[in-house]
N, C-alpha and C. Protein backbone atom coordinates (compact mmCIF):
# COMPACT_ATOMS: atom_id res chain seq x y z
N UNK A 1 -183.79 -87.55 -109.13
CA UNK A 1 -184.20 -86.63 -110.14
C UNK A 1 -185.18 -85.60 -109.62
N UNK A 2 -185.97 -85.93 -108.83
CA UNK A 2 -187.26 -84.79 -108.13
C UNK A 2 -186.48 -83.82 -107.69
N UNK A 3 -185.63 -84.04 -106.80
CA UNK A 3 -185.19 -83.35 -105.60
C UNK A 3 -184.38 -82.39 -106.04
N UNK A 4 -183.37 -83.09 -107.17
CA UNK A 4 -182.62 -82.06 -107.94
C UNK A 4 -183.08 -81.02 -108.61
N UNK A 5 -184.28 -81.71 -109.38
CA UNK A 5 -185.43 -80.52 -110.19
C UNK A 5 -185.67 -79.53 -109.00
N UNK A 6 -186.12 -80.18 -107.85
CA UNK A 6 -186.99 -79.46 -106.72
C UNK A 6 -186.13 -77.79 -106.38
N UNK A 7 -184.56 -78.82 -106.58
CA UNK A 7 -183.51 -77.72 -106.04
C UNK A 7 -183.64 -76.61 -107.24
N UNK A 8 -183.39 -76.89 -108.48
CA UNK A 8 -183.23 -76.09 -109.36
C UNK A 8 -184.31 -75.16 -109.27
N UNK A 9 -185.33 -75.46 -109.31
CA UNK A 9 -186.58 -74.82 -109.69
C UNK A 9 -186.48 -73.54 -108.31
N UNK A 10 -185.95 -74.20 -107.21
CA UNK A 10 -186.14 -73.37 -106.31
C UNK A 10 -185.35 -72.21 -106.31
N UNK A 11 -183.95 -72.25 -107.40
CA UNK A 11 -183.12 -71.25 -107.17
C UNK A 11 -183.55 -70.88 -108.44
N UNK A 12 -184.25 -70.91 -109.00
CA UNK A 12 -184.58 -70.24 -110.91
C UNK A 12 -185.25 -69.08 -109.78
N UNK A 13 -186.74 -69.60 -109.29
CA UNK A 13 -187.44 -68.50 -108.44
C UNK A 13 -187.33 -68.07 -107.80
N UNK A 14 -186.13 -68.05 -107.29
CA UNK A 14 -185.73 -67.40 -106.23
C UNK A 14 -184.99 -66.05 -106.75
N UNK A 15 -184.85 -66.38 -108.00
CA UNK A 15 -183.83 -65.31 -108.86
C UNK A 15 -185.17 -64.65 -109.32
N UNK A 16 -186.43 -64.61 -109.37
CA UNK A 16 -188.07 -63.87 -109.19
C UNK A 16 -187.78 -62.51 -108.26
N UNK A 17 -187.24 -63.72 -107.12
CA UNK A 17 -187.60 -62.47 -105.87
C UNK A 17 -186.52 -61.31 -105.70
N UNK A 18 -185.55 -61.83 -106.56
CA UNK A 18 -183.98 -60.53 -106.18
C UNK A 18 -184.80 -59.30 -106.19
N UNK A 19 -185.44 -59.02 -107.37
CA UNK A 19 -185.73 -57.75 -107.13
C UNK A 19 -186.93 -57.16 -106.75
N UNK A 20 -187.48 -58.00 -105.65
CA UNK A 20 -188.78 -57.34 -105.51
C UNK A 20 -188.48 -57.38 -103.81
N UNK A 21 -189.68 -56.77 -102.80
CA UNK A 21 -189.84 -57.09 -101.79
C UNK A 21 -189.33 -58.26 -101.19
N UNK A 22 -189.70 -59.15 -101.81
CA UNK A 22 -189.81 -60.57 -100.73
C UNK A 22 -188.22 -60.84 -100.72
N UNK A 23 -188.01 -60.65 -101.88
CA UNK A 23 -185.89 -60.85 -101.42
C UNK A 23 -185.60 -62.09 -102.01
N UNK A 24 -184.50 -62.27 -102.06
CA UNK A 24 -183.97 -63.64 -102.81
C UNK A 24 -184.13 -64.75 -101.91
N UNK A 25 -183.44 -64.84 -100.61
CA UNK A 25 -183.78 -65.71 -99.69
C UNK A 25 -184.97 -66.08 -99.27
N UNK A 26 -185.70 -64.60 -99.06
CA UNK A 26 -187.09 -65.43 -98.65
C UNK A 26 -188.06 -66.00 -99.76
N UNK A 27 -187.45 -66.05 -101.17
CA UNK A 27 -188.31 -66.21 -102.06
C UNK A 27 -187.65 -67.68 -102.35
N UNK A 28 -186.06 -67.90 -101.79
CA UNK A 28 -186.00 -69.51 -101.79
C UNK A 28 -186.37 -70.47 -101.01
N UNK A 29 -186.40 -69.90 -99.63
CA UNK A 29 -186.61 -70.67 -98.47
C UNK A 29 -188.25 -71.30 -98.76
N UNK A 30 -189.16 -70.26 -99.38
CA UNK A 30 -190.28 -70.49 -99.43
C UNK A 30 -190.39 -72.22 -100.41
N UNK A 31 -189.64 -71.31 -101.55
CA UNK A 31 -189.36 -72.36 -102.76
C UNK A 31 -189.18 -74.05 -101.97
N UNK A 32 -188.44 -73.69 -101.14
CA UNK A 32 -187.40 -75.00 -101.12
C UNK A 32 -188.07 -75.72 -99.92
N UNK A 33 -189.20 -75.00 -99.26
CA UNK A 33 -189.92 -75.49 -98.15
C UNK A 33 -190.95 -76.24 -98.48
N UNK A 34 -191.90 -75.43 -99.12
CA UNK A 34 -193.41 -75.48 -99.86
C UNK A 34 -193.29 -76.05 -101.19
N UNK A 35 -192.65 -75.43 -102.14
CA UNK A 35 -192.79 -75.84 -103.51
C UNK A 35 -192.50 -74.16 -104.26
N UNK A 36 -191.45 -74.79 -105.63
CA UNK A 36 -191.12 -73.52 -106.47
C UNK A 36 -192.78 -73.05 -106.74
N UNK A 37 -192.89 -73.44 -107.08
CA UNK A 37 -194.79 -72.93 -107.52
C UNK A 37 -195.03 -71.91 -106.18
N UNK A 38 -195.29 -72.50 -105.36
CA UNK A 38 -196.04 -71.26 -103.88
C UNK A 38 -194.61 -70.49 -103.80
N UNK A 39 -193.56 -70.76 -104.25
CA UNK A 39 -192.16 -69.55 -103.94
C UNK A 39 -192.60 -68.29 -105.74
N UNK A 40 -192.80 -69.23 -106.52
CA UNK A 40 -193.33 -68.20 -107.40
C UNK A 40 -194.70 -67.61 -106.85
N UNK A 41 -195.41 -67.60 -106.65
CA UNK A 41 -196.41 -66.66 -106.94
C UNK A 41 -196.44 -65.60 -105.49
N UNK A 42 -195.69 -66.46 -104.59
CA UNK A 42 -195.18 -65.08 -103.87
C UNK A 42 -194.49 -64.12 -104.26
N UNK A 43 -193.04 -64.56 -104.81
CA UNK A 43 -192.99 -63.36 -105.61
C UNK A 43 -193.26 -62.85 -106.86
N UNK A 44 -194.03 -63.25 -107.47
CA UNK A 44 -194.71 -62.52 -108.32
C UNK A 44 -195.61 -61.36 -107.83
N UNK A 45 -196.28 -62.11 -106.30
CA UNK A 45 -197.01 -61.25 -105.84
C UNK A 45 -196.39 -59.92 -104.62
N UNK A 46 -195.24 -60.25 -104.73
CA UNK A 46 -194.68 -58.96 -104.17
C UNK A 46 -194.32 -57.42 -104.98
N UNK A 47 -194.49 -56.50 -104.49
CA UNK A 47 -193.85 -55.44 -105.03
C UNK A 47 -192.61 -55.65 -105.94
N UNK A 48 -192.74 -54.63 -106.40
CA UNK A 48 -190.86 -54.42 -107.15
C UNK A 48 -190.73 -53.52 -106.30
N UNK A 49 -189.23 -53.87 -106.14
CA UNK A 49 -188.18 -52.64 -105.29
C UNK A 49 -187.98 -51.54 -106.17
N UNK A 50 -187.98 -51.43 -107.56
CA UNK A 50 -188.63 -50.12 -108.44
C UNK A 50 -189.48 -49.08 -107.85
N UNK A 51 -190.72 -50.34 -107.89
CA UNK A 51 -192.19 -49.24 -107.65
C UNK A 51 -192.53 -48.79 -105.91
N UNK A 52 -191.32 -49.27 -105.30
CA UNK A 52 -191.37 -48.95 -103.80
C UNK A 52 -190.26 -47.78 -103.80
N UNK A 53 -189.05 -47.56 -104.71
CA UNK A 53 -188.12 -46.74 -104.15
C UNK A 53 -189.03 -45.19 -104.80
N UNK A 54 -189.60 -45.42 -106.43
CA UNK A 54 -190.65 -44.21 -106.95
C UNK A 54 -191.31 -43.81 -106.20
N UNK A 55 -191.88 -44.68 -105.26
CA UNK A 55 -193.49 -43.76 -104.22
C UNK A 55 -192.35 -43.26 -103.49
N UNK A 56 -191.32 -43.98 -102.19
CA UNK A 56 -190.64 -42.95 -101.67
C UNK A 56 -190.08 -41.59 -102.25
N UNK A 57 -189.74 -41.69 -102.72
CA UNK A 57 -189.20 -40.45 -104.31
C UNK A 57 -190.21 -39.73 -104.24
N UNK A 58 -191.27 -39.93 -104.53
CA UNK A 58 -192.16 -38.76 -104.88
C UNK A 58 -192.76 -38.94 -103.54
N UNK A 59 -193.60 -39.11 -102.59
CA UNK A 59 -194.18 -38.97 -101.64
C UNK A 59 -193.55 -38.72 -100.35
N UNK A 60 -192.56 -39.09 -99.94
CA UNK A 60 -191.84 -39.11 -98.60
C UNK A 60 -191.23 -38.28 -98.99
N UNK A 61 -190.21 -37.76 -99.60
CA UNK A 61 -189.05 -37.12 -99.92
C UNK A 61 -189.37 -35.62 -99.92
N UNK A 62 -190.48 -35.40 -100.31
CA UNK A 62 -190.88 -33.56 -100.73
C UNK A 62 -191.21 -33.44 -99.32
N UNK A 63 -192.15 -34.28 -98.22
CA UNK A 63 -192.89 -34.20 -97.14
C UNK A 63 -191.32 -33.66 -95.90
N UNK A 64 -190.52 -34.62 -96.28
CA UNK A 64 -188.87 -34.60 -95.27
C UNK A 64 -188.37 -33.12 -95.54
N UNK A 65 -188.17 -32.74 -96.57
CA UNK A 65 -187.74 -31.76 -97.00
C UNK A 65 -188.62 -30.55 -96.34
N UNK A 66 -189.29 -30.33 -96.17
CA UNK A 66 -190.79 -29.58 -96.13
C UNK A 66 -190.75 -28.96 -94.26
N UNK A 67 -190.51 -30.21 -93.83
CA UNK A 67 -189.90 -30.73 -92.11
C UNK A 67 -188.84 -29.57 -91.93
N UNK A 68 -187.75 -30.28 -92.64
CA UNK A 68 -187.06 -29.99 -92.40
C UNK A 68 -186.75 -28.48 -92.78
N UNK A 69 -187.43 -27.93 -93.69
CA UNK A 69 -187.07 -26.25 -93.83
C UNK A 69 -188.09 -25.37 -92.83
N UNK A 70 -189.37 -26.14 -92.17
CA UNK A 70 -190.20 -25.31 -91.38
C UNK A 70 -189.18 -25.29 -89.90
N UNK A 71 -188.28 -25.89 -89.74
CA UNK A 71 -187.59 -26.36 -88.29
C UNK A 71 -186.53 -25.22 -88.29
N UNK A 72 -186.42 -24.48 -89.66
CA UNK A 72 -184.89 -23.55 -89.94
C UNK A 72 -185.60 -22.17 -89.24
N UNK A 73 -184.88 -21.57 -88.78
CA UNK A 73 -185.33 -19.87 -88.13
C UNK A 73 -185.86 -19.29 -89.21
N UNK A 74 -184.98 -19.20 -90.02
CA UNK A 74 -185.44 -18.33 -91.09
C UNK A 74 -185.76 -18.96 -92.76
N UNK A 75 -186.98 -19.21 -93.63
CA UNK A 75 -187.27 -19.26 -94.59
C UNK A 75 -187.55 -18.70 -95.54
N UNK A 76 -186.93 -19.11 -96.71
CA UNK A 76 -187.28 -17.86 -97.85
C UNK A 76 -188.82 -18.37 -98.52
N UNK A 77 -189.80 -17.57 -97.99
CA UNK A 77 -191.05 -17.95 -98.07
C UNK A 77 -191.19 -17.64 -99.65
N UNK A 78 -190.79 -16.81 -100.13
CA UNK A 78 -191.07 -17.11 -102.00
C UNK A 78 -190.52 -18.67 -102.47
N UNK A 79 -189.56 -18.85 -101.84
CA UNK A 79 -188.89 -19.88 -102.39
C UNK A 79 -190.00 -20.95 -101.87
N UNK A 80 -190.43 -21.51 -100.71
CA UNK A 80 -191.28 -22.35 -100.37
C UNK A 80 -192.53 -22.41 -101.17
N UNK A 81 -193.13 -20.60 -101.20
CA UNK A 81 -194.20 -20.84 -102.02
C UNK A 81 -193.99 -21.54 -103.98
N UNK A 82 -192.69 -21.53 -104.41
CA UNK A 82 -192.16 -21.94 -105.65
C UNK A 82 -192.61 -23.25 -105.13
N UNK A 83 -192.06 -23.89 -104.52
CA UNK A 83 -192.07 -25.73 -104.25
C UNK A 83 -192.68 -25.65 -104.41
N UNK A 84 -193.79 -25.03 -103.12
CA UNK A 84 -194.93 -25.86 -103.12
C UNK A 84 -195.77 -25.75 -104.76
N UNK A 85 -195.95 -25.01 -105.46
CA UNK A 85 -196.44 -24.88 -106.40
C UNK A 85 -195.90 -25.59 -107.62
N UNK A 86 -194.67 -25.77 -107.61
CA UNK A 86 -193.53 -27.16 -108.55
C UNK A 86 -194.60 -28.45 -107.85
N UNK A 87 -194.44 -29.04 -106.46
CA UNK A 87 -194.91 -30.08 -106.19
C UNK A 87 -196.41 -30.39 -106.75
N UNK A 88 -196.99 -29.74 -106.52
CA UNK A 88 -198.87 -29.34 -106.98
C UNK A 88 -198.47 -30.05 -108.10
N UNK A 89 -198.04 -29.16 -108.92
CA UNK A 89 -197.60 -28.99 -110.97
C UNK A 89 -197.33 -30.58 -110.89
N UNK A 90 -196.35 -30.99 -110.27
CA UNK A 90 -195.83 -32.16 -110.16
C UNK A 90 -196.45 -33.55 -110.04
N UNK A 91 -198.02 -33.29 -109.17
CA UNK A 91 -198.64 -34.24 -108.59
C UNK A 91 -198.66 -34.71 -107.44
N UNK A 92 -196.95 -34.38 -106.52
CA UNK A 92 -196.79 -34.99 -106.08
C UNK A 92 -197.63 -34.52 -104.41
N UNK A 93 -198.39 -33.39 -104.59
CA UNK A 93 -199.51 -33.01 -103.57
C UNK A 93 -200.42 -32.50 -104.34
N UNK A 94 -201.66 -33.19 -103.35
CA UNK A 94 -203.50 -32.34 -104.24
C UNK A 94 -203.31 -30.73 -103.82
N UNK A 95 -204.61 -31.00 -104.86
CA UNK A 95 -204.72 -29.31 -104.47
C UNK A 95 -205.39 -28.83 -102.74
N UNK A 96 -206.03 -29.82 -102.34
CA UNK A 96 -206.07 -29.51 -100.55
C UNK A 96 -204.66 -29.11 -100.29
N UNK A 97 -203.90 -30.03 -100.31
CA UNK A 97 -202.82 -29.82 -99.52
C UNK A 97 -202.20 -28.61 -100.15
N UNK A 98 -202.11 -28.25 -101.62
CA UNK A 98 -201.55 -27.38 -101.84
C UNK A 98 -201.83 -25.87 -101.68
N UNK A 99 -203.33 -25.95 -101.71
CA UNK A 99 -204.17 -24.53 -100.58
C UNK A 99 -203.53 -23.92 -99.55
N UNK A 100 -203.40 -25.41 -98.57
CA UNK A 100 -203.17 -25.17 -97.50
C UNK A 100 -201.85 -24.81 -97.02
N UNK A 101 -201.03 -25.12 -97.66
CA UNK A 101 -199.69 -24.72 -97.60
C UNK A 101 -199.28 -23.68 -97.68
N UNK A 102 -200.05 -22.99 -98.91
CA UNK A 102 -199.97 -21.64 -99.81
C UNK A 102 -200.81 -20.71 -98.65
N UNK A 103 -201.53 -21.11 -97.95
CA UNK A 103 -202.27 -19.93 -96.65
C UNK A 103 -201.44 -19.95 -95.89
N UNK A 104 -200.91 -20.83 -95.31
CA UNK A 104 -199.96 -20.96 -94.40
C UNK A 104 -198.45 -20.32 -94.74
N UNK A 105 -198.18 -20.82 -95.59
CA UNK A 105 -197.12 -19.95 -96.10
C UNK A 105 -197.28 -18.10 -96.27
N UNK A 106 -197.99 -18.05 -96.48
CA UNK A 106 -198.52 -16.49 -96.79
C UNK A 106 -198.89 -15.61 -95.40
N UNK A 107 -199.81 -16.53 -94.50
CA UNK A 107 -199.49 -15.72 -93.15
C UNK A 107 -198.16 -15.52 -92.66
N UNK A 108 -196.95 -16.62 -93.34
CA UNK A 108 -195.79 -15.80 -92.67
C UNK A 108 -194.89 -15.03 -93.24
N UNK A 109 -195.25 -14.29 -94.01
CA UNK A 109 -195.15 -13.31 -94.87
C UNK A 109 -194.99 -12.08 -94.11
């Protein structure tokens, strides 16, 4: 009867970790090593794969983009200065960074 519980319990929490960081497997192996208890509160204590794909989304994604249009010969510097000023609006850069962009952008004017 333990062992069976032991098993169950380990695949309930393990179904915790599908969607976060730690992953399904590593959230059973833990389970099924240590105890469902230390496999739960690992993943409890992991990220969600939600709130990890949002920061990429907003933080990495404008920065790639950004790369990748300073690398082109030619830029339509109104258009850059639009982003950058959408992104600001957006949050998704401070106003340092968004200064600095906007000078930079403007010397190549």
């Amino acid at each position: 009867g333990l062992i069976i519980g032991w098993l169950v319990l380990s695949f309930i929490v393990a179904t915790i970790g599908r969607d976060r960081k730690i992953g399904y497997g590593n959230t059973l192996i833990l389970s099924l090593l240590l105890s469902p208890i230390i496999g739960a509160l690992f993943a409890i204590a992991s990220q969600r794969n939600s709130e990890i794909k949002t920061y990429h989304r907003t933080f990495e994604a404008p920065t790639l983009h950004w790369e990748a249009n300073y690398q082109a010969e030619e830029i339509d510097i109104d258009e850059e200065l639009n982003t950058n000023e959408r992104l600001f609006n957006f949050g998704a850069i401070n106003e340092t960074e968004y200064k600095t962009e906007k000078q930079r952008l403007e010397k190549l004017k």
